[in-house]
Protein backbone atom coordinates (compact mmCIF):
# COMPACT_ATOMS: atom_id res chain seq x y z
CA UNK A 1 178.39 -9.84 115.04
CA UNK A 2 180.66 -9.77 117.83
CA UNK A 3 182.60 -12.55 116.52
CA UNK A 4 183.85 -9.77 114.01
CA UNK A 5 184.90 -7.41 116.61
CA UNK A 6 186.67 -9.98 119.04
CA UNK A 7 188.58 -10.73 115.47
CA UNK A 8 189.53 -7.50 114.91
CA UNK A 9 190.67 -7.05 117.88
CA UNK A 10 192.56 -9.78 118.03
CA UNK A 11 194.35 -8.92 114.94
CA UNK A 12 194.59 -5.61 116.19
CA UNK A 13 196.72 -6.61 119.26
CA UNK A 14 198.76 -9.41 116.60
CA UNK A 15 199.75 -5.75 115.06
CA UNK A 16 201.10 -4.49 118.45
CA UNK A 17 203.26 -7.08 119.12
């Protein structure tokens, strides 16, 4: 499912900032 990793990381980079 890589629409579950391009979300995670995603939210990941929403975290960052």
């Amino acid at each position: 499912m890589k629409i579950w990793v391009l979300f995670c990381f995603t939210v990941a980079q929403k975290s960052i900032f």
